[in-house]
C-alpha atoms as a PDB file:
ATOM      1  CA  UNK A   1      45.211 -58.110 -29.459  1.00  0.00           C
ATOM      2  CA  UNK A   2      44.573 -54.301 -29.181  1.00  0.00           C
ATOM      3  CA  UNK A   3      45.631 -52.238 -25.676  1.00  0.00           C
ATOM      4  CA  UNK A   4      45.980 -56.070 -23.883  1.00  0.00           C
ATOM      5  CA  UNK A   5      42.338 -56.500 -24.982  1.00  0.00           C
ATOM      6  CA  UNK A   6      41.423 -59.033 -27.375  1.00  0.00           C
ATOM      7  CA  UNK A   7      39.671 -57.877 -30.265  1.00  0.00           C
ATOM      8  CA  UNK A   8      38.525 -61.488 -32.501  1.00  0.00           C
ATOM      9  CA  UNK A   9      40.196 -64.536 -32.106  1.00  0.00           C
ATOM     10  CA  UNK A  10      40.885 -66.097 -35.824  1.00  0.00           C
ATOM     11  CA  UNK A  11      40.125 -69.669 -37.082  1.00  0.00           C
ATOM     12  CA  UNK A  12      40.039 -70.107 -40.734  1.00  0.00           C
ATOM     13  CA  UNK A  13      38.297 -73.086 -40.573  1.00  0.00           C
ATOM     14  CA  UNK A  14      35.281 -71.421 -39.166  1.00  0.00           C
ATOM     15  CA  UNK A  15      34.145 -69.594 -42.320  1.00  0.00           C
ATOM     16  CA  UNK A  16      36.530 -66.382 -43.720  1.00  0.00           C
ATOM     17  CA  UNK A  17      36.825 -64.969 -40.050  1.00  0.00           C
ATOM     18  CA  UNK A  18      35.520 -66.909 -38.200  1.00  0.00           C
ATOM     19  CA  UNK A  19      31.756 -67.352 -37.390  1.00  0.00           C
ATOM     20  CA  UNK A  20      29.094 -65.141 -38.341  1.00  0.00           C
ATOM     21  CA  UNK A  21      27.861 -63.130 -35.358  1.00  0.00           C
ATOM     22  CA  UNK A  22      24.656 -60.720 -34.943  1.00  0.00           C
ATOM     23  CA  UNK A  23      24.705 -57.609 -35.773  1.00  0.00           C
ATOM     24  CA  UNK A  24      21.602 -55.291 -34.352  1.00  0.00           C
ATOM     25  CA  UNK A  25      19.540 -52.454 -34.887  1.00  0.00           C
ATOM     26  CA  UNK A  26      21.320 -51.809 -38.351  1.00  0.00           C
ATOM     27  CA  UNK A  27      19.788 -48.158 -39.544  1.00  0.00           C
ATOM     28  CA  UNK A  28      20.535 -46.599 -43.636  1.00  0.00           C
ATOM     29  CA  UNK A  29      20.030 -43.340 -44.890  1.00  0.00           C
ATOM     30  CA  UNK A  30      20.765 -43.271 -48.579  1.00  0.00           C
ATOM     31  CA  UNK A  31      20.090 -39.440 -48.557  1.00  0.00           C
ATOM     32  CA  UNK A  32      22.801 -38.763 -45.855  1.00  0.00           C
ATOM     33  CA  UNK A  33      24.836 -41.737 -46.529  1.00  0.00           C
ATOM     34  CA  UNK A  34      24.352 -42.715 -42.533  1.00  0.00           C
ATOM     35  CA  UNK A  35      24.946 -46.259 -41.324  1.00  0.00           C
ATOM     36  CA  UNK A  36      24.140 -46.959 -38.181  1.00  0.00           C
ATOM     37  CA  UNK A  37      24.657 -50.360 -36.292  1.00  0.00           C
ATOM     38  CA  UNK A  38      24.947 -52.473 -33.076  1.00  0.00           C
ATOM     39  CA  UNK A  39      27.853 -55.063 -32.497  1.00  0.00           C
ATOM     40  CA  UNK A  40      26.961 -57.544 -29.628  1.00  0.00           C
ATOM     41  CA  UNK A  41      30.539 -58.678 -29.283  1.00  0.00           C
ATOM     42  CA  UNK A  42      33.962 -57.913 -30.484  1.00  0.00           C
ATOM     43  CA  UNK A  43      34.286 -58.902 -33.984  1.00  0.00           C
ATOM     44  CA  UNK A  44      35.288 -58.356 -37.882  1.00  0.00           C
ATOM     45  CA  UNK A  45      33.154 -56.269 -39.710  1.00  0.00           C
ATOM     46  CA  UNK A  46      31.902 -55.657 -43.357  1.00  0.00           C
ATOM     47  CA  UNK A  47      29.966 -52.965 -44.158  1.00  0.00           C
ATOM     48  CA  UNK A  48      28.002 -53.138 -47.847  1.00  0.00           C
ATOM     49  CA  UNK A  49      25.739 -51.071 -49.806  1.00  0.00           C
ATOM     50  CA  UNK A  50      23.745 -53.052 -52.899  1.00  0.00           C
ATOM     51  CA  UNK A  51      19.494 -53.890 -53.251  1.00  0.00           C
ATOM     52  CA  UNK A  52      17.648 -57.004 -51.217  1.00  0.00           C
ATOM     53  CA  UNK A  53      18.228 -59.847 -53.386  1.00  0.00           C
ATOM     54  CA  UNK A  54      20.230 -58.212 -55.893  1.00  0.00           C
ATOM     55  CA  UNK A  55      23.345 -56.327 -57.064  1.00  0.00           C
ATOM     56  CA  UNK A  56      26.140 -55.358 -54.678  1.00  0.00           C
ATOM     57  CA  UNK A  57      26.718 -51.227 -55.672  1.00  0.00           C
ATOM     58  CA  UNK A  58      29.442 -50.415 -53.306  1.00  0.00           C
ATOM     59  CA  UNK A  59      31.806 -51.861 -50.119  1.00  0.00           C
ATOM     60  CA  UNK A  60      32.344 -49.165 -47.567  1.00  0.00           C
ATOM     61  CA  UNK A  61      34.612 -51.539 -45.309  1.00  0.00           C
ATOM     62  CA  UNK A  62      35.775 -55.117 -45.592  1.00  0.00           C
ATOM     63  CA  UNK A  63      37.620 -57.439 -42.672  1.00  0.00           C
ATOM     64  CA  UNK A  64      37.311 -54.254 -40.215  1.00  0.00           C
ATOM     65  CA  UNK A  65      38.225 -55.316 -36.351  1.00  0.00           C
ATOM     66  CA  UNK A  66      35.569 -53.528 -34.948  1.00  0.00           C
ATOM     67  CA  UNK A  67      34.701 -53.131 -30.833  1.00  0.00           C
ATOM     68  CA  UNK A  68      31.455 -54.161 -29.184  1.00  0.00           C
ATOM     69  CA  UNK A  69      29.075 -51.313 -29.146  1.00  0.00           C
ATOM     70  CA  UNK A  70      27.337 -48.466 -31.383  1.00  0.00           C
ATOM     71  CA  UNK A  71      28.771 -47.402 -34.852  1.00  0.00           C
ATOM     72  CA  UNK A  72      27.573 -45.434 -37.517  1.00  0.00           C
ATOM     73  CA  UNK A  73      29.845 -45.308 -41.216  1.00  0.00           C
ATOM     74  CA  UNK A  74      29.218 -42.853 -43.650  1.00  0.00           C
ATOM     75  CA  UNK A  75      28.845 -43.472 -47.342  1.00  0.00           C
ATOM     76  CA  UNK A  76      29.751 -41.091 -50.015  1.00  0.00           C
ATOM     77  CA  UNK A  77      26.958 -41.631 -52.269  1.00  0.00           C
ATOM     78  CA  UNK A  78      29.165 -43.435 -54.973  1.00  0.00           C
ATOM     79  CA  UNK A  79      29.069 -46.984 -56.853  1.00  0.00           C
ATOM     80  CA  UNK A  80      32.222 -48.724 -56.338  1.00  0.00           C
ATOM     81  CA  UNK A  81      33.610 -47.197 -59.257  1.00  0.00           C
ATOM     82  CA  UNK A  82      33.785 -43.629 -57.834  1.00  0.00           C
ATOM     83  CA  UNK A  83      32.419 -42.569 -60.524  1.00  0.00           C
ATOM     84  CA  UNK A  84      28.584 -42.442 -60.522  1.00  0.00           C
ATOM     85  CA  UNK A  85      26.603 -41.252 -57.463  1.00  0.00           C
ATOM     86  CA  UNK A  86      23.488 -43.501 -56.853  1.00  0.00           C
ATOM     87  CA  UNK A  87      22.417 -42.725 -53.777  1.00  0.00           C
ATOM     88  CA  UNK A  88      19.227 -41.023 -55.369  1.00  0.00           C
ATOM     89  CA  UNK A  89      18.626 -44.331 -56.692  1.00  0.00           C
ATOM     90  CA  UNK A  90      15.385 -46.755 -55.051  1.00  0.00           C
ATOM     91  CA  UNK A  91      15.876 -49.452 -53.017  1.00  0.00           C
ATOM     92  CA  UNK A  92      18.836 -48.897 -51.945  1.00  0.00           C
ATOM     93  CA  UNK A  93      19.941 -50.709 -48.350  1.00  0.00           C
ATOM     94  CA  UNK A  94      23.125 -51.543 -46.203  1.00  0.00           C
ATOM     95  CA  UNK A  95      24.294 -54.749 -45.111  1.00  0.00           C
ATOM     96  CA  UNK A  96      26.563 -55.732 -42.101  1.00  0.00           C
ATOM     97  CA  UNK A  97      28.312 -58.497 -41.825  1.00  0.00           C
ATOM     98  CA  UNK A  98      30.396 -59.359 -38.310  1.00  0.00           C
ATOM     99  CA  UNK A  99      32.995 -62.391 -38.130  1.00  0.00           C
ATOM    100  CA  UNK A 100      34.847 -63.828 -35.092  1.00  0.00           C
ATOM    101  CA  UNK A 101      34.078 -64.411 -31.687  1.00  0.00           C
ATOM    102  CA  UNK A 102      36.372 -63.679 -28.375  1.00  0.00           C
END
């Protein structure tokens, strides 16, 4: 509970959050690191960079409570090492995840 409001209600037995909810009109810009997404409802939130089918590059947030509504993330540009920036690299997308339900 956030401001009286309540943000995700929790049940572990319902996957790691909860269940999985929709998440809309997800947008990625690799050049500008942009993320751009639509949460129906309130929810938990992880927010992941990799290739369709393939290798998982970096997490930009993990188990987030996020609000109903518009959000946009920015990524850095960097594996999840730090250490190398990819985001020249093809084929490059995001991928949102929501938990939880009110």
């Amino acid at each position: 509970m956030k401001d009286g409001e309540t943000v995700f209600e929790f049940n572990s037995f319902q996957g790691p959050w909860g269940n999985s909810g929709a998440v809309e009109q997800i947008s990625f810009n690799a050049q500008t690191g942009v993320i751009e997404y639509v949460l129906p409802k309130n929810c938990i939130a992880k927010t992941r960079i990799g290739y369709p089918n393939g290798s998982l590059v970096r997490t930009i947030g993990y188990g987030i409570p996020k609000k109903s509504g518009f959000h946009s993330e920015k990524w850095d540009g960097y594996e999840q090492s730090g250490k190398m920036i990819i985001k020249e690299m093809e084929g490059l997308t995001a991928n949102v995840l929501a938990y939880g339900h009110l």
